[in-house]
C-alpha atoms as a PDB file:
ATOM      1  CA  UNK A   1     225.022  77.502  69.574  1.00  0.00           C
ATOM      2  CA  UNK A   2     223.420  78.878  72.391  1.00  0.00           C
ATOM      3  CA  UNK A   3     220.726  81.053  70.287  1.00  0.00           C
ATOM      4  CA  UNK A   4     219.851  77.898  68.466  1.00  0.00           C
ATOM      5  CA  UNK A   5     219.342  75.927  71.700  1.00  0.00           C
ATOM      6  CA  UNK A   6     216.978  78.752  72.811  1.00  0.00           C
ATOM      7  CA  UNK A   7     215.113  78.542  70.170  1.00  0.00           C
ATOM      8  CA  UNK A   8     214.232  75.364  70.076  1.00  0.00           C
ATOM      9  CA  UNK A   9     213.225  75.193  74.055  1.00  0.00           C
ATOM     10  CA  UNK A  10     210.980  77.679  72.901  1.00  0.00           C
ATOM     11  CA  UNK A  11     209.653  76.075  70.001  1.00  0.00           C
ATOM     12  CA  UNK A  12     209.080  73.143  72.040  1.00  0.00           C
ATOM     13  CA  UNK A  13     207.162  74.943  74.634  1.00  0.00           C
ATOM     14  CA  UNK A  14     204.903  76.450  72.159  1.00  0.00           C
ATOM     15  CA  UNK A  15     204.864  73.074  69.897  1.00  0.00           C
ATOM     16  CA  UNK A  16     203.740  71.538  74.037  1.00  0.00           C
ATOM     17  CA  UNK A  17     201.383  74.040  74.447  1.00  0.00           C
ATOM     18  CA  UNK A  18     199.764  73.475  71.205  1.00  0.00           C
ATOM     19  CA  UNK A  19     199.529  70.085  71.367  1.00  0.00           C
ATOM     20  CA  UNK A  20     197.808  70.721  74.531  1.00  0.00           C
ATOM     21  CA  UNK A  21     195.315  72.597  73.424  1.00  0.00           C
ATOM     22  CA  UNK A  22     194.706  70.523  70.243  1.00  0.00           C
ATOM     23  CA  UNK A  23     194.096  67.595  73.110  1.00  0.00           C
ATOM     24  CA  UNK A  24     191.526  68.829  75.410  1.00  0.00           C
ATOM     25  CA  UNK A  25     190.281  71.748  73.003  1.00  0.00           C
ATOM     26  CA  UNK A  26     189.850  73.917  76.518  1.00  0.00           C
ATOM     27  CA  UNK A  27     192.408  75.923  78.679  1.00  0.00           C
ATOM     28  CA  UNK A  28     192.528  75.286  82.186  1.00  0.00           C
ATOM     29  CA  UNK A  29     190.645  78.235  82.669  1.00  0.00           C
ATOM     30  CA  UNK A  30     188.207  77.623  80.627  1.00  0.00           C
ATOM     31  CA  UNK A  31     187.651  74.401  81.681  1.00  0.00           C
ATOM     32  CA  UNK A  32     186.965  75.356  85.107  1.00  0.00           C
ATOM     33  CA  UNK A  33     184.554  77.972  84.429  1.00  0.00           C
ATOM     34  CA  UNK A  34     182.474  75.035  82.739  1.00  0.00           C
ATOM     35  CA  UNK A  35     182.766  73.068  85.882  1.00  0.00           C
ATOM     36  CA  UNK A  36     181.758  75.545  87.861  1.00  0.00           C
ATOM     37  CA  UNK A  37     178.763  76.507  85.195  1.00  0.00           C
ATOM     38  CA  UNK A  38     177.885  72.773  85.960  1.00  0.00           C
ATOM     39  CA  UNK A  39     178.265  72.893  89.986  1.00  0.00           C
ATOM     40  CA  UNK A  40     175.007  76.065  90.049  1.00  0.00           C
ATOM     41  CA  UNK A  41     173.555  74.057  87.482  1.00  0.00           C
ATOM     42  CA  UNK A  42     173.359  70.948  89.425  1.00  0.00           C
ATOM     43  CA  UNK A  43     172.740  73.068  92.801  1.00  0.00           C
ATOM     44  CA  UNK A  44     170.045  74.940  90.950  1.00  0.00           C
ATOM     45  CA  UNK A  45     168.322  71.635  90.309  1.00  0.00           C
ATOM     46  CA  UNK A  46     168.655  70.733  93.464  1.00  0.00           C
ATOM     47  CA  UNK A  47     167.118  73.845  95.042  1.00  0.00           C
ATOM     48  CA  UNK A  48     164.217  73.519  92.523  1.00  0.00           C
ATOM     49  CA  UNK A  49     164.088  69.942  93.701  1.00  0.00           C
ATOM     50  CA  UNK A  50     163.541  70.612  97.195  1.00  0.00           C
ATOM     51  CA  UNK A  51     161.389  73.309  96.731  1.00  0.00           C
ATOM     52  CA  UNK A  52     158.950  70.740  94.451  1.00  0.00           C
ATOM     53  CA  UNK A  53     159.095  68.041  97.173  1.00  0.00           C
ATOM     54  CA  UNK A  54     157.786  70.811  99.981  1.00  0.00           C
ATOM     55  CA  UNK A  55     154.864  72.284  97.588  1.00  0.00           C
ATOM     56  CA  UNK A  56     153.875  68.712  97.158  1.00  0.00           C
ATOM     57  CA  UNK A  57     154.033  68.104 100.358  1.00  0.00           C
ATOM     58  CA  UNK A  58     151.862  71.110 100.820  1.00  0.00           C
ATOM     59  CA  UNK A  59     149.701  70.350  98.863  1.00  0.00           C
ATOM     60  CA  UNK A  60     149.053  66.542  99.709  1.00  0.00           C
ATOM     61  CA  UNK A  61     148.766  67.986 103.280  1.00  0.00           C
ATOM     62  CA  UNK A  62     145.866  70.153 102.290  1.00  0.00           C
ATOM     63  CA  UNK A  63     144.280  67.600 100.478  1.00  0.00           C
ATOM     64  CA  UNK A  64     144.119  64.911 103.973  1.00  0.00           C
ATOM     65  CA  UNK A  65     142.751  67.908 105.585  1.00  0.00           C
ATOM     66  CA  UNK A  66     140.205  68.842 103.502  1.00  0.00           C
ATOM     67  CA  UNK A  67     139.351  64.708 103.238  1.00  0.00           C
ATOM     68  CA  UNK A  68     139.267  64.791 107.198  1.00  0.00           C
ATOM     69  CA  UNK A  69     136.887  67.951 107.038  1.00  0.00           C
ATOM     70  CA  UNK A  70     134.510  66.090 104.705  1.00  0.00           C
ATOM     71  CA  UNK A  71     134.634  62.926 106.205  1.00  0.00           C
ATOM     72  CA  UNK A  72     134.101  64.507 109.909  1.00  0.00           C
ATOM     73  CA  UNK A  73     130.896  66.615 107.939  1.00  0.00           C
ATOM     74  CA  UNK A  74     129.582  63.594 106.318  1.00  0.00           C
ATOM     75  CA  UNK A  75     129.351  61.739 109.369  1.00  0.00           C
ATOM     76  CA  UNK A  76     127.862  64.448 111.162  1.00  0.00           C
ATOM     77  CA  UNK A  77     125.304  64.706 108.704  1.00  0.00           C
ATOM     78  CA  UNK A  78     124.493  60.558 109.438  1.00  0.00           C
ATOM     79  CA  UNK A  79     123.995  61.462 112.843  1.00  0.00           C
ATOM     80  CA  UNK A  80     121.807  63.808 112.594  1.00  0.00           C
ATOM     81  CA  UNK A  81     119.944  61.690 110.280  1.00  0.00           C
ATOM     82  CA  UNK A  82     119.677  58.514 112.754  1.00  0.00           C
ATOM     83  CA  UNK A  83     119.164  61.053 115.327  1.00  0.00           C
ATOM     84  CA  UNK A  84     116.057  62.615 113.418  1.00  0.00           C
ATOM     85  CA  UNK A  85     114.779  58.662 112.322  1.00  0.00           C
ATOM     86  CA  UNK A  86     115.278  57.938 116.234  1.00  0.00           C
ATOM     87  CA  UNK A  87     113.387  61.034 117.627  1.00  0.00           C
ATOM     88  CA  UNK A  88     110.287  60.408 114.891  1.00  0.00           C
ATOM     89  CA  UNK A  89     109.661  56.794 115.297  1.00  0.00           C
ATOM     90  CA  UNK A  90     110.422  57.111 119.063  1.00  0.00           C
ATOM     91  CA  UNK A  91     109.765  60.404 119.992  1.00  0.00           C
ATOM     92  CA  UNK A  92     106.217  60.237 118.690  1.00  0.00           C
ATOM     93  CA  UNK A  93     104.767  57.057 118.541  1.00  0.00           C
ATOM     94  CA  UNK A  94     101.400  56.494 119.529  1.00  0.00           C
ATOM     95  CA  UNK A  95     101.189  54.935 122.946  1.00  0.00           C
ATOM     96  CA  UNK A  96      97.277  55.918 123.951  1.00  0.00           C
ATOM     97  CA  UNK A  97      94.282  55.832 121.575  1.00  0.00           C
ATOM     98  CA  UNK A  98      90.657  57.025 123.158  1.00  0.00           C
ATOM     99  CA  UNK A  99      87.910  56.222 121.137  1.00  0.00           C
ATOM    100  CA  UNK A 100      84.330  57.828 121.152  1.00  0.00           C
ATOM    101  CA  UNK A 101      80.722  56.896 119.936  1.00  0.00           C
ATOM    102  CA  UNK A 102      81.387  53.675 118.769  1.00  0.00           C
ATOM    103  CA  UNK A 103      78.829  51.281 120.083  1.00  0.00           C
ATOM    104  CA  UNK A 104      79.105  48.812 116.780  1.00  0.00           C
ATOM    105  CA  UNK A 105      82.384  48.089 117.114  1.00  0.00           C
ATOM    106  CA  UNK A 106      85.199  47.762 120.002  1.00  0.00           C
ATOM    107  CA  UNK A 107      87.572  50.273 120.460  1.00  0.00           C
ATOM    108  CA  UNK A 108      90.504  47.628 119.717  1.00  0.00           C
ATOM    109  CA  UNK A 109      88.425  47.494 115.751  1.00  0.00           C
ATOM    110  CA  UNK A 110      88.162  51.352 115.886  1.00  0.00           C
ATOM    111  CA  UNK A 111      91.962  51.343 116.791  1.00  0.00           C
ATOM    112  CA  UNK A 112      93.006  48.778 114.123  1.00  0.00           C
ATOM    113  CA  UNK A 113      90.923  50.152 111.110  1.00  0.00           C
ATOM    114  CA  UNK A 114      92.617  53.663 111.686  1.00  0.00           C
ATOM    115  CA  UNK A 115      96.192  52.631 112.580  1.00  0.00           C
ATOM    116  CA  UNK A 116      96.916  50.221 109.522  1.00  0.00           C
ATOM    117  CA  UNK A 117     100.180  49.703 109.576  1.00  0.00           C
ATOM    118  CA  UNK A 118     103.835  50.330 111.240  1.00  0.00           C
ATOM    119  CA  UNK A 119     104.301  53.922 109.320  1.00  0.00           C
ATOM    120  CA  UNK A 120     100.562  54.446 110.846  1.00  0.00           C
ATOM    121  CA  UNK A 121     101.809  54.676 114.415  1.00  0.00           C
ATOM    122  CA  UNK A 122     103.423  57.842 114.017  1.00  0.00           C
ATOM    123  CA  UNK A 123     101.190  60.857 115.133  1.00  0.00           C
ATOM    124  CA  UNK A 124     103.009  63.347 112.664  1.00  0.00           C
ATOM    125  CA  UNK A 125     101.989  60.993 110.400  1.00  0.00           C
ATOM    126  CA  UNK A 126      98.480  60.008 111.292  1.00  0.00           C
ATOM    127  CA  UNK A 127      98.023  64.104 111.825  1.00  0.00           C
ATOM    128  CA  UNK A 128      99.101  64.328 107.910  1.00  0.00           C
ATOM    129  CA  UNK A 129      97.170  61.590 106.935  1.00  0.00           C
ATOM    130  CA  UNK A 130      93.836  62.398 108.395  1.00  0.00           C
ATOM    131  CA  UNK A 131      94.433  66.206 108.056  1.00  0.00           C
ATOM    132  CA  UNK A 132      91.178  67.151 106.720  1.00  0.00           C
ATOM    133  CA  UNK A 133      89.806  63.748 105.526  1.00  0.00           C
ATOM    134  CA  UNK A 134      87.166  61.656 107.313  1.00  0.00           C
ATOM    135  CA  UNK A 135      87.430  58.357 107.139  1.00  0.00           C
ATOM    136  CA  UNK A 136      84.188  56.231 105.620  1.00  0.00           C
ATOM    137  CA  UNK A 137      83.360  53.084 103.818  1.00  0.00           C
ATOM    138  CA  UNK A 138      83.022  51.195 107.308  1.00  0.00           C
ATOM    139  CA  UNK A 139      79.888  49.435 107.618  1.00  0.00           C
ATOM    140  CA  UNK A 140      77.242  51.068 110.050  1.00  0.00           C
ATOM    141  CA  UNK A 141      79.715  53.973 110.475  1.00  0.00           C
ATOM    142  CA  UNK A 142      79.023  57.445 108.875  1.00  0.00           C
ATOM    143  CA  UNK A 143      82.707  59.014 109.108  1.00  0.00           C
ATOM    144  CA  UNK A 144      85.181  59.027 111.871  1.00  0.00           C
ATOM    145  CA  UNK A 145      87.439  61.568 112.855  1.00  0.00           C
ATOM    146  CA  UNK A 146      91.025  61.726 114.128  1.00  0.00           C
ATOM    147  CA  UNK A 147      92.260  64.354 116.290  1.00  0.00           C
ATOM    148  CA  UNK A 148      95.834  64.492 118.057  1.00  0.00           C
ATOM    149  CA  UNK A 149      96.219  65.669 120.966  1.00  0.00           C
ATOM    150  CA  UNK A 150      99.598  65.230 121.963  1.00  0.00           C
ATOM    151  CA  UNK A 151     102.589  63.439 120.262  1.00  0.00           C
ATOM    152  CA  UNK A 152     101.421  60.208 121.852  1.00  0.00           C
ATOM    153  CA  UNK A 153      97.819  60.260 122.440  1.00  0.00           C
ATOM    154  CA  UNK A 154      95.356  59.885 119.385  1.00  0.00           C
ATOM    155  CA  UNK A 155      92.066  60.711 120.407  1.00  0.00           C
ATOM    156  CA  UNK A 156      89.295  58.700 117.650  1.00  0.00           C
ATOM    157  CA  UNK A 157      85.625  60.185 117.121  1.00  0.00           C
ATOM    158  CA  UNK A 158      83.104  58.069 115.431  1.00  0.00           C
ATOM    159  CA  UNK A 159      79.804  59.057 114.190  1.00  0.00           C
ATOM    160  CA  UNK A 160      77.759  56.096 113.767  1.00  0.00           C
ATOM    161  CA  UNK A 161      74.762  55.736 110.944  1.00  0.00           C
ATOM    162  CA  UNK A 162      71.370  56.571 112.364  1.00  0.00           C
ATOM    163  CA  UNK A 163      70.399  52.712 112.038  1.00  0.00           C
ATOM    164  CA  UNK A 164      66.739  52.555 112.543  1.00  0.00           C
ATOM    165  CA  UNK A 165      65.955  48.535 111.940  1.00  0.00           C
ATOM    166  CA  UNK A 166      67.085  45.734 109.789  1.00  0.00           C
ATOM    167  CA  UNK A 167      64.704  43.424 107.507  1.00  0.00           C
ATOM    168  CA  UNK A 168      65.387  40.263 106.219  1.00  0.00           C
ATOM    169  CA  UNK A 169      65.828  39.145 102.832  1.00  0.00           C
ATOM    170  CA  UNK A 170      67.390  36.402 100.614  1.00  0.00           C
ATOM    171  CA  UNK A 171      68.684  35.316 104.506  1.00  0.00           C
ATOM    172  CA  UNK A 172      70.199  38.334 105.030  1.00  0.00           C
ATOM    173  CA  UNK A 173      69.761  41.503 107.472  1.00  0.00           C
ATOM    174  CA  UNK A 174      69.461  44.500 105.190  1.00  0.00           C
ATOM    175  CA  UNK A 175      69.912  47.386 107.623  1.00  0.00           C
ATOM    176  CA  UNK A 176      68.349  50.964 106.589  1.00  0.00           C
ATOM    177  CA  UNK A 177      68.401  54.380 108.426  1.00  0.00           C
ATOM    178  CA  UNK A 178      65.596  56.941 109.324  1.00  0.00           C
ATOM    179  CA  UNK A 179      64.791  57.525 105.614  1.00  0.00           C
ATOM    180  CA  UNK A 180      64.492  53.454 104.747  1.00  0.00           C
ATOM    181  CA  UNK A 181      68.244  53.986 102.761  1.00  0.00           C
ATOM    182  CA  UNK A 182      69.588  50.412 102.965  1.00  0.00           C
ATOM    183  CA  UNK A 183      72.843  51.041 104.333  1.00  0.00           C
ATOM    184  CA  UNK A 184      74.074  47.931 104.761  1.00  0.00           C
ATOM    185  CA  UNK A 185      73.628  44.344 104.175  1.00  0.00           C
ATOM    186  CA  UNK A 186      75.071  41.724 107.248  1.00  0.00           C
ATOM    187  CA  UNK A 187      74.510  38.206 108.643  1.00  0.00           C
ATOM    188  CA  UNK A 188      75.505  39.626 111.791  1.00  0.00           C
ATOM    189  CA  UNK A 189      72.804  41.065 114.297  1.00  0.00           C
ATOM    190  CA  UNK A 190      73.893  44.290 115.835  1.00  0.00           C
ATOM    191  CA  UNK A 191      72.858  44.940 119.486  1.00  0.00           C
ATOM    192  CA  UNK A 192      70.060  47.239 119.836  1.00  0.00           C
ATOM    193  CA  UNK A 193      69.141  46.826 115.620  1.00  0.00           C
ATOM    194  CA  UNK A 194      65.338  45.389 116.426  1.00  0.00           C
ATOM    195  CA  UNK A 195      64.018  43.458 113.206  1.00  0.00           C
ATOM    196  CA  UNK A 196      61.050  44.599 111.301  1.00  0.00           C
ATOM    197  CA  UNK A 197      58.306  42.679 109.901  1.00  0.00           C
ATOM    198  CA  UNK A 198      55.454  43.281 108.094  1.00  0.00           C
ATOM    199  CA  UNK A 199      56.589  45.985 105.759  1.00  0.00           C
ATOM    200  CA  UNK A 200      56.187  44.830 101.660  1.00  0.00           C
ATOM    201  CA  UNK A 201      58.294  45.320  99.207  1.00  0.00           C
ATOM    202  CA  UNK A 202      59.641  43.102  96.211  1.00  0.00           C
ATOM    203  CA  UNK A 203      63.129  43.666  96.415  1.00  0.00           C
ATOM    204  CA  UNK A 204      66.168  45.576  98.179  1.00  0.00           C
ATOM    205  CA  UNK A 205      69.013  47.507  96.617  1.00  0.00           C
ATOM    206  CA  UNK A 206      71.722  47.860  98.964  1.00  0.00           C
ATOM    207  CA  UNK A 207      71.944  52.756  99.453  1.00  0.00           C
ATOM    208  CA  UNK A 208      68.395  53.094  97.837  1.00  0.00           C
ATOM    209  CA  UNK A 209      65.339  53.104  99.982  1.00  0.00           C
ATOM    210  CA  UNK A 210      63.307  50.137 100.622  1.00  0.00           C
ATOM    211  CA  UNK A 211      60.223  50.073  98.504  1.00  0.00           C
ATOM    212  CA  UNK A 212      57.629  50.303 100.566  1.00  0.00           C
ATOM    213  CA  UNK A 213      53.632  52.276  99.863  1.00  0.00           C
ATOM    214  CA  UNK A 214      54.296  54.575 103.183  1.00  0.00           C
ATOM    215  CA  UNK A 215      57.628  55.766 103.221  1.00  0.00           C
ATOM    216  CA  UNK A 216      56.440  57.840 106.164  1.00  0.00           C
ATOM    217  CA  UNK A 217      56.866  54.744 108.279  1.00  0.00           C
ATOM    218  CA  UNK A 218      60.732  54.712 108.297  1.00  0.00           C
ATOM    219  CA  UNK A 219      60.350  57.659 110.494  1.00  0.00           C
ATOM    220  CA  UNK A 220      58.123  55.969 113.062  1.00  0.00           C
ATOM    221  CA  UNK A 221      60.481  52.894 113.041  1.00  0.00           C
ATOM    222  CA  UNK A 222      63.440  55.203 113.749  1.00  0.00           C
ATOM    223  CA  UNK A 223      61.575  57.016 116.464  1.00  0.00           C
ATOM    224  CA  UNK A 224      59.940  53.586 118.020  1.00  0.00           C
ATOM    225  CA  UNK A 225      63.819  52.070 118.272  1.00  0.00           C
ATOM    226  CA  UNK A 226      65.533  55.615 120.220  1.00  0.00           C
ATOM    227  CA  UNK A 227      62.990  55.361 122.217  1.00  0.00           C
ATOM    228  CA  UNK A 228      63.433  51.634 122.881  1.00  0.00           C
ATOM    229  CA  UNK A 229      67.211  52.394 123.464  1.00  0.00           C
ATOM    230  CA  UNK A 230      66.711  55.953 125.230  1.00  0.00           C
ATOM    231  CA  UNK A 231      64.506  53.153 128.086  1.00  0.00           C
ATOM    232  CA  UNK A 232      66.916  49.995 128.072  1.00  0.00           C
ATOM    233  CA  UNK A 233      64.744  48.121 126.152  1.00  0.00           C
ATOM    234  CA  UNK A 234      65.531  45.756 123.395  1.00  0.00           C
ATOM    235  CA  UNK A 235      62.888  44.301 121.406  1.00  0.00           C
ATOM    236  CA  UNK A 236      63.560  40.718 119.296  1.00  0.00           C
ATOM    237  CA  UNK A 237      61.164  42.123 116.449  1.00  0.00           C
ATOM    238  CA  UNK A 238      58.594  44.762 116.149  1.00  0.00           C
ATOM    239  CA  UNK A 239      55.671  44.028 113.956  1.00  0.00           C
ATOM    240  CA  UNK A 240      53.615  46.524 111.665  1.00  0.00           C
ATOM    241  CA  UNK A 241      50.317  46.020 109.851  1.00  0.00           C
ATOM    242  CA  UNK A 242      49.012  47.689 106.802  1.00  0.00           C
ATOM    243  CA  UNK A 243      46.911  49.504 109.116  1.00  0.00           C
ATOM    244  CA  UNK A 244      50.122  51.184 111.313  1.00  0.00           C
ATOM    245  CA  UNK A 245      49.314  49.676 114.377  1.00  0.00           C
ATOM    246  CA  UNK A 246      52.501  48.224 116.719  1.00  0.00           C
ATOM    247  CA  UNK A 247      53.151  44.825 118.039  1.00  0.00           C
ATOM    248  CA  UNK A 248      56.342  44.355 119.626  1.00  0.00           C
ATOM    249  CA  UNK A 249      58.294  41.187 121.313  1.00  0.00           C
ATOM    250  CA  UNK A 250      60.514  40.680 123.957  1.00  0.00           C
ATOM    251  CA  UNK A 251      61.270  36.832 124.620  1.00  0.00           C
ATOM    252  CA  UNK A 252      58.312  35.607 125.574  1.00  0.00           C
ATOM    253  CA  UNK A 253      55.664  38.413 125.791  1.00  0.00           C
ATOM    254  CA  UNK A 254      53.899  40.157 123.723  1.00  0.00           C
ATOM    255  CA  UNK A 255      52.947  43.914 123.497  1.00  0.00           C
ATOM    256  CA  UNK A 256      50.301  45.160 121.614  1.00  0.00           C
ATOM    257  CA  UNK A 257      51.277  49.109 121.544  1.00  0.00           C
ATOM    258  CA  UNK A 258      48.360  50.124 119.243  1.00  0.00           C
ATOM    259  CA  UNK A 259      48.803  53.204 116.701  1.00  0.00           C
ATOM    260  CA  UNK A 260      51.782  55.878 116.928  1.00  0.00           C
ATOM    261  CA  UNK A 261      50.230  57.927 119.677  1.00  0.00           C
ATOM    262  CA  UNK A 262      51.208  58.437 123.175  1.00  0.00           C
ATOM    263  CA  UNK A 263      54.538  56.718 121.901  1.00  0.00           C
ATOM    264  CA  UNK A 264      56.397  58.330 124.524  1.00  0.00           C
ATOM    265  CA  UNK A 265      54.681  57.411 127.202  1.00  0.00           C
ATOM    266  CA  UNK A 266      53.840  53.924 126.220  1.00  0.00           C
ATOM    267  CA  UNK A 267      57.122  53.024 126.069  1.00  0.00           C
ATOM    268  CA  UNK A 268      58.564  54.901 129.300  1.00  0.00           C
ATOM    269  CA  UNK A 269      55.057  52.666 131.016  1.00  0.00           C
ATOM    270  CA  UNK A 270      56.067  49.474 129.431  1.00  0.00           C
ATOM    271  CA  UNK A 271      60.099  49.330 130.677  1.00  0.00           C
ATOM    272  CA  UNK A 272      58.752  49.324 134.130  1.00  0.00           C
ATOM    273  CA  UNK A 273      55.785  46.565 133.165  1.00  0.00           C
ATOM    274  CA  UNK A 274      58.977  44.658 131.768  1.00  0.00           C
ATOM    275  CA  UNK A 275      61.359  45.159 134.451  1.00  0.00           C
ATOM    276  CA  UNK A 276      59.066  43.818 137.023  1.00  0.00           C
ATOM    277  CA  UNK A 277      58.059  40.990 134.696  1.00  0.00           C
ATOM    278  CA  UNK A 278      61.500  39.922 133.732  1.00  0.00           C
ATOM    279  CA  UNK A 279      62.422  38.464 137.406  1.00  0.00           C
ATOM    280  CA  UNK A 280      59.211  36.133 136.941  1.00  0.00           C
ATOM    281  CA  UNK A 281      59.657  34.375 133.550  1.00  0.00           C
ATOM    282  CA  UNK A 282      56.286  34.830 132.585  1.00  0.00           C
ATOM    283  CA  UNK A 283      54.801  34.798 129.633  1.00  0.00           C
ATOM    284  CA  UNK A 284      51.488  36.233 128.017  1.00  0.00           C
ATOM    285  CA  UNK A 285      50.285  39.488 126.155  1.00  0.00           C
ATOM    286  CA  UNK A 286      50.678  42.878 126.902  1.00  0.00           C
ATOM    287  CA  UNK A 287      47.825  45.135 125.445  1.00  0.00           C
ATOM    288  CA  UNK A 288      48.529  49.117 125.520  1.00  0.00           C
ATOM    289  CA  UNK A 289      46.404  49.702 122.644  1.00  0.00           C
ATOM    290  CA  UNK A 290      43.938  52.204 124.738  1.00  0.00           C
ATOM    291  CA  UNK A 291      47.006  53.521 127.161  1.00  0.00           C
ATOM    292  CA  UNK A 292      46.375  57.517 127.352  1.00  0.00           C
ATOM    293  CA  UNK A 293      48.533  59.902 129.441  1.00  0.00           C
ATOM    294  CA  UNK A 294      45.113  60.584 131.361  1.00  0.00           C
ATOM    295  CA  UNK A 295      43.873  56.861 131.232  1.00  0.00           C
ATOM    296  CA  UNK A 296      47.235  54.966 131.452  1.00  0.00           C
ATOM    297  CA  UNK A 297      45.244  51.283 131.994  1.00  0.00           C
ATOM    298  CA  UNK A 298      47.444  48.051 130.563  1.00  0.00           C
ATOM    299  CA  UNK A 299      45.854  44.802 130.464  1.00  0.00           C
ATOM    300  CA  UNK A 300      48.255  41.296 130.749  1.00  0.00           C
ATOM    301  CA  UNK A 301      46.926  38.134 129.237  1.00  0.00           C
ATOM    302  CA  UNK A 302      48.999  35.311 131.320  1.00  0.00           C
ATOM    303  CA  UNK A 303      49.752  32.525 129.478  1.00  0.00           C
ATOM    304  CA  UNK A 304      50.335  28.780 131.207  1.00  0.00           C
END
């Protein structure tokens, strides 16, 4: 009895145990192990997890610095840019302009045909512009120079055509130089430019030389009108017959200045016949046609 009750407490513990295991298919022990397999899995992740988050973190950190750095360098750069823009359009603008030799035109004209425009008040770039180049093409004006002197001051020197007389045709004043080159062609009368009359020719082609038999004469023009200038004296027109001989007219009087000789001295005598015949109004006719250095006799025809 009691060997057959044992057996079947065992047989139930066994038949228990099997069921068990047919159940959950694991032991206890077995079972745990997995779990705790599956714990340092999960902490694993976890670890790898935080460790991602801080290199990204890193790395986004790096990033906003190296945007900061480029953004600081960029504007840097700007500033330095408006600086430099400041410090050339400020720093040298041209405040004084001195011009020399100009007696055609003013030295506000002189100013204005060289400094053209806004980028043209700049003396770095004026000094690049006119580096080596003389400027031309101005009427009575043979080439001008521009010279800096300091980052504000633009010194202007002009050298003017030789201009020797103008003579009138088709209503205008054709003005030539010492060589009878027609240099330019005006309505306006330039100060000191006498008129010259008497001289033939059929026509006038504005940088060729006027026409004319003696060519010789442009010379003697030339020197007659330095003279003129070199004594104060401006003459309204100065006559010349085929012959060479000289009349000349100032307002109302008349000067008969004979042939080329004693040029010189004729005209030197005559400014001081003028200057004390000016104060008087008078008119008449001045005849110098026999004036020699050693027989320096003038004769004055009064007219009523």
């Amino acid at each position: 009895m009691k060997k057959g009750k044992k057996s079947s407490g065992k047989k139930s513990a066994a038949s228990f145990k099997a069921k068990r295991s047919k159940k959950s298919g694991k032991s206890i022990f077995a079972r745990m192990k997995e779990k705790n397999r599956l714990k340092k899995k999960v902490a694993s992740k976890s670890k790898v997890q935080k460790v991602n988050f801080r290199k990204k973190d890193d790395t986004m950190g790096k990033l906003s610095k190296l945007k900061r750095i480029r953004l600081i360098a960029i504007l840097a750069v700007v500033a330095l840019l408006i600086g430099g823009a400041f410090l050339f359009l400020e720093g040298f603008k041209v405040r004084i302009v001195t011009v020399e030799g100009s007696t055609h035109y003013t030295a506000e004209e002189i100013r204005n045909m060289v400094i053209t425009d806004k980028l043209c008040e700049n003396s770095l770039y004026l000094k690049l512009k006119y580096r080596d180049k003389k400027i031309e093409d101005i009427p009575f004006v043979e080439h001008m120079d521009v010279q800096i002197k300091d980052r504000n001051t633009v010194r202007i020197i002009v050298y003017e055509k030789a201009i020797a007389g103008y003579v009138t045709y088709l209503e205008n004043r054709m003005y030539f130089d010492k060589d009878g080159i027609v240099v330019e062609s005006s309505k306006e009368s330039v100060p000191g430019v006498p008129e010259i009359t008497g001289l033939e020719f059929d026509h006038v082609i504005l940088h060729e030389a006027l026409p004319v038999e003696n060519p010789k004469i442009f010379k003697e023009i030339l020197s007659l009108t330095q003279l003129l200038n070199k004594n104060s004296l401006t003459a309204d027109r100065i006559y010349f017959d085929h012959l060479g001989n000289i009349t000349m007219y100032f307002g109302d009087i008349r000067v008969d200045l004979g042939d080329g000789e004693y040029l010189d001295e004729r005209v030197t005598h005559l400014a001081a016949i003028l200057k004390e015949a000016e104060p008087m109004h008078i008119k008449g006719r001045l005849h110098m046609e026999s004036f020699t250095i050693s027989n320096p006799k003038t004769t004055f025809e009064v007219e009523e």
